[in-house]
Protein backbone atom coordinates (compact mmCIF):
# COMPACT_ATOMS: atom_id res chain seq x y z
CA UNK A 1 -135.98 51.21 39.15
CA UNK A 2 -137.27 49.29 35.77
CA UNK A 3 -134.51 51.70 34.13
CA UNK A 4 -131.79 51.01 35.94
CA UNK A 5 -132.25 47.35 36.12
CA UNK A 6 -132.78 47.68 32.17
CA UNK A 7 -129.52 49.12 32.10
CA UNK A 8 -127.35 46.74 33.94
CA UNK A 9 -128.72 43.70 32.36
CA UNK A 10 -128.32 45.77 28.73
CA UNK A 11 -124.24 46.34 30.08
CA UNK A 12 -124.37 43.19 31.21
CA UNK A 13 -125.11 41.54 28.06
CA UNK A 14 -122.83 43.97 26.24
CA UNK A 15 -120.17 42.90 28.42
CA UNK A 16 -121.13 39.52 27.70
CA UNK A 17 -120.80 40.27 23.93
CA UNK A 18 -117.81 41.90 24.37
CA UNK A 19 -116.11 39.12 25.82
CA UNK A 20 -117.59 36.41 23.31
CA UNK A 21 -116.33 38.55 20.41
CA UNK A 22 -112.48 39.01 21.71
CA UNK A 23 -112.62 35.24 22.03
CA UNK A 24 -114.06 34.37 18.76
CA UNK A 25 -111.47 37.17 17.62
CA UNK A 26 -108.01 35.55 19.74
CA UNK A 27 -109.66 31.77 17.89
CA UNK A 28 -109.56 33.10 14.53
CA UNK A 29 -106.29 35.06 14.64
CA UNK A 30 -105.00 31.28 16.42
CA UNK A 31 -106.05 29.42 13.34
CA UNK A 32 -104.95 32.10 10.86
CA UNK A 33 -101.76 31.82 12.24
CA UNK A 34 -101.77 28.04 11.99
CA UNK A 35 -103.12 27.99 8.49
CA UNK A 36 -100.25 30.62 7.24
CA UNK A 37 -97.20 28.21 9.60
CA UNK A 38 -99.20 25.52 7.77
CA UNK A 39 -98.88 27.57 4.02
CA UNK A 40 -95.25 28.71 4.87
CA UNK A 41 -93.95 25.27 5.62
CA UNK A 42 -95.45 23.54 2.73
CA UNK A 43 -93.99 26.22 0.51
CA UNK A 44 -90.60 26.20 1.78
CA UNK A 45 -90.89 22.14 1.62
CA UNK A 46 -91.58 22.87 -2.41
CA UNK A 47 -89.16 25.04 -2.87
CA UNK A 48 -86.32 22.98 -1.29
CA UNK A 49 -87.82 19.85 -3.49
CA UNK A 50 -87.37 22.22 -6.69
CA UNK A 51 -84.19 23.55 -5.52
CA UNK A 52 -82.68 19.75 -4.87
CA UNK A 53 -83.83 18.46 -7.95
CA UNK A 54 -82.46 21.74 -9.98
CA UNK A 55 -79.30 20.72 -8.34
CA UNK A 56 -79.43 17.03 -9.46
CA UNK A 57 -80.02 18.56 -13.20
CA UNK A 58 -76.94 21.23 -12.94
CA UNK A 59 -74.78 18.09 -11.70
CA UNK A 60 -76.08 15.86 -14.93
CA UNK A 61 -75.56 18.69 -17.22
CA UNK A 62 -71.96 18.87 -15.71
CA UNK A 63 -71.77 15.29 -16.39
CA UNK A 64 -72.71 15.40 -20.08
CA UNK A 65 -70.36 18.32 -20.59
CA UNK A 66 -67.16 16.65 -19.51
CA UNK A 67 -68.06 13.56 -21.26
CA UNK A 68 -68.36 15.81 -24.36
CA UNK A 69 -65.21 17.40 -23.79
CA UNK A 70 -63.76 14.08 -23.81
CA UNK A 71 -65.01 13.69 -27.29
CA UNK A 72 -63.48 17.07 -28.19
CA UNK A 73 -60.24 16.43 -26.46
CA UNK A 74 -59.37 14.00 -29.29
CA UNK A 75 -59.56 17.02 -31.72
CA UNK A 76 -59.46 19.77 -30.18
CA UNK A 77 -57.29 19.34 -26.78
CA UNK A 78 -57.07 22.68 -25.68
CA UNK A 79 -60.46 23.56 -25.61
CA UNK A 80 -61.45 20.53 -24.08
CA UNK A 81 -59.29 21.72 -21.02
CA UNK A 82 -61.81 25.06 -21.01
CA UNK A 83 -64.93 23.09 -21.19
CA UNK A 84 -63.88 20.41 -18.40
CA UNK A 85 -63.36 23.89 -16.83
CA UNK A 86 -66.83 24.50 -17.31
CA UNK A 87 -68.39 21.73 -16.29
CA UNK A 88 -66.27 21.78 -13.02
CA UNK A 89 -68.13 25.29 -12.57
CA UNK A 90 -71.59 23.33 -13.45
CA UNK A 91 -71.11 20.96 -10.58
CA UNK A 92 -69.67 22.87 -8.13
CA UNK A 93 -72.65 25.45 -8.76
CA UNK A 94 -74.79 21.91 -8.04
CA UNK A 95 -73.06 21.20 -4.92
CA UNK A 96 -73.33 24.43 -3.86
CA UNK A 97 -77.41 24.81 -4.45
CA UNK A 98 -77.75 21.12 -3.30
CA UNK A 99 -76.25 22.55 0.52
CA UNK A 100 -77.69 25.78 1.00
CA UNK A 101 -81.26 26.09 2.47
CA UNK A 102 -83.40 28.47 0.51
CA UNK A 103 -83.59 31.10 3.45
CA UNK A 104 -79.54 31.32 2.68
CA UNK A 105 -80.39 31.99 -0.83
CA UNK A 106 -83.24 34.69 -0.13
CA UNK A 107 -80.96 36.16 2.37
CA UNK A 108 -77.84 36.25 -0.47
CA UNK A 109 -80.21 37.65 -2.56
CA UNK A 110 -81.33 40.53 -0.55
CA UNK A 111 -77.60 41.34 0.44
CA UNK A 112 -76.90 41.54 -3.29
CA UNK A 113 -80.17 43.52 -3.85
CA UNK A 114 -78.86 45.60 -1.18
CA UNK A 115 -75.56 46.29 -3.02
CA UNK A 116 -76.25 46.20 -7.15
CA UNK A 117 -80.01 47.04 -7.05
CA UNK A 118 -79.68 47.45 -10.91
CA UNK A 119 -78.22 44.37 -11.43
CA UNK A 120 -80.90 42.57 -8.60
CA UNK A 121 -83.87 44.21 -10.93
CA UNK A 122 -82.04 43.36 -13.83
CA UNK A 123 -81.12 39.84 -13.00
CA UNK A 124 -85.60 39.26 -11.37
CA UNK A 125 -86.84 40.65 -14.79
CA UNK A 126 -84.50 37.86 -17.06
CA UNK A 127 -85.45 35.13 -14.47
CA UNK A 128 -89.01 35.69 -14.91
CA UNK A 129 -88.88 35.51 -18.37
CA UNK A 130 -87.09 32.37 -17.99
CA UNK A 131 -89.83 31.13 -15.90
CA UNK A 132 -92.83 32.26 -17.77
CA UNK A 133 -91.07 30.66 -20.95
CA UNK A 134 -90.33 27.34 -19.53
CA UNK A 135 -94.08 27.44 -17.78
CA UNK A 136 -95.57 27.87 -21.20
CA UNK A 137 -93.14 25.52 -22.97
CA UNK A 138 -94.13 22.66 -20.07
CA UNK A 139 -97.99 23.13 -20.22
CA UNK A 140 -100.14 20.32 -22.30
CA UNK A 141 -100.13 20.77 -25.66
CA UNK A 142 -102.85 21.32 -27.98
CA UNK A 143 -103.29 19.00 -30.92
CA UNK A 144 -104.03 20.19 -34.55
């Protein structure tokens, strides 16, 4: 009798466990969850604050460029007509970046990836040299 009380209080308890473990399990996957939303949302927030303000650059460097084809115009008038051209391209590109969300961008991406994966691989290799190169170039600098 000892036994088989011993054994229902020992399932018991294990059942008991059981129980207290799938819950602690269901919290932590709950606030994993949260914590990635959380990590997801901030990043996207980042990346739309570093895609506006790439934007706002693109439209000033549009800017500069037609003012500097203005300069040209007065010598060289035909070219200035291919450089306006150019900065046209500059701030439409601006306006462009400045309205699409950076899911519409990922997803562009992939469909291109999708279609030229040469050129995707290509194009992901040159852009992060760019960024590694512009990362070192804005770090502190060391003083001699």
């Amino acid at each position: 009798m000892d036994t088989t009380r011993e054994r229902e209080r020992t399932s018991t308890a294990a059942g008991e466990s059981s129980q207290d473990f799938a819950q602690t399990a269901d919290e932590i996957t709950s606030a994993a969850r949260e914590a990635a939303g959380q990590a997801v949302e901030e990043t996207r927030d980042f990346a739309e604050q570093k895609k506006d303000a790439g934007a706002d650059n693109m439209a000033r460097l549009g800017e500069a460029v037609h003012g500097a084809a203005d300069e040209l115009g007065r010598e060289l008038p035909q070219a200035a007509g291919f450089i306006h051209s150019a900065a046209d391209t500059l701030q439409g590109a601006a306006s462009s970046l400045r309205e699409r969300s950076i899911e519409d961008m990922v997803d562009g991406f992939r469909d291109f990836a999708r279609r030229q994966p040469a050129a995707a691989f290509a194009g992901s290799v040159l852009a992060g040299f760019a960024l590694a190169r512009f990362l070192k170039s804005s770090g502190p600098r060391q003083r001699s």
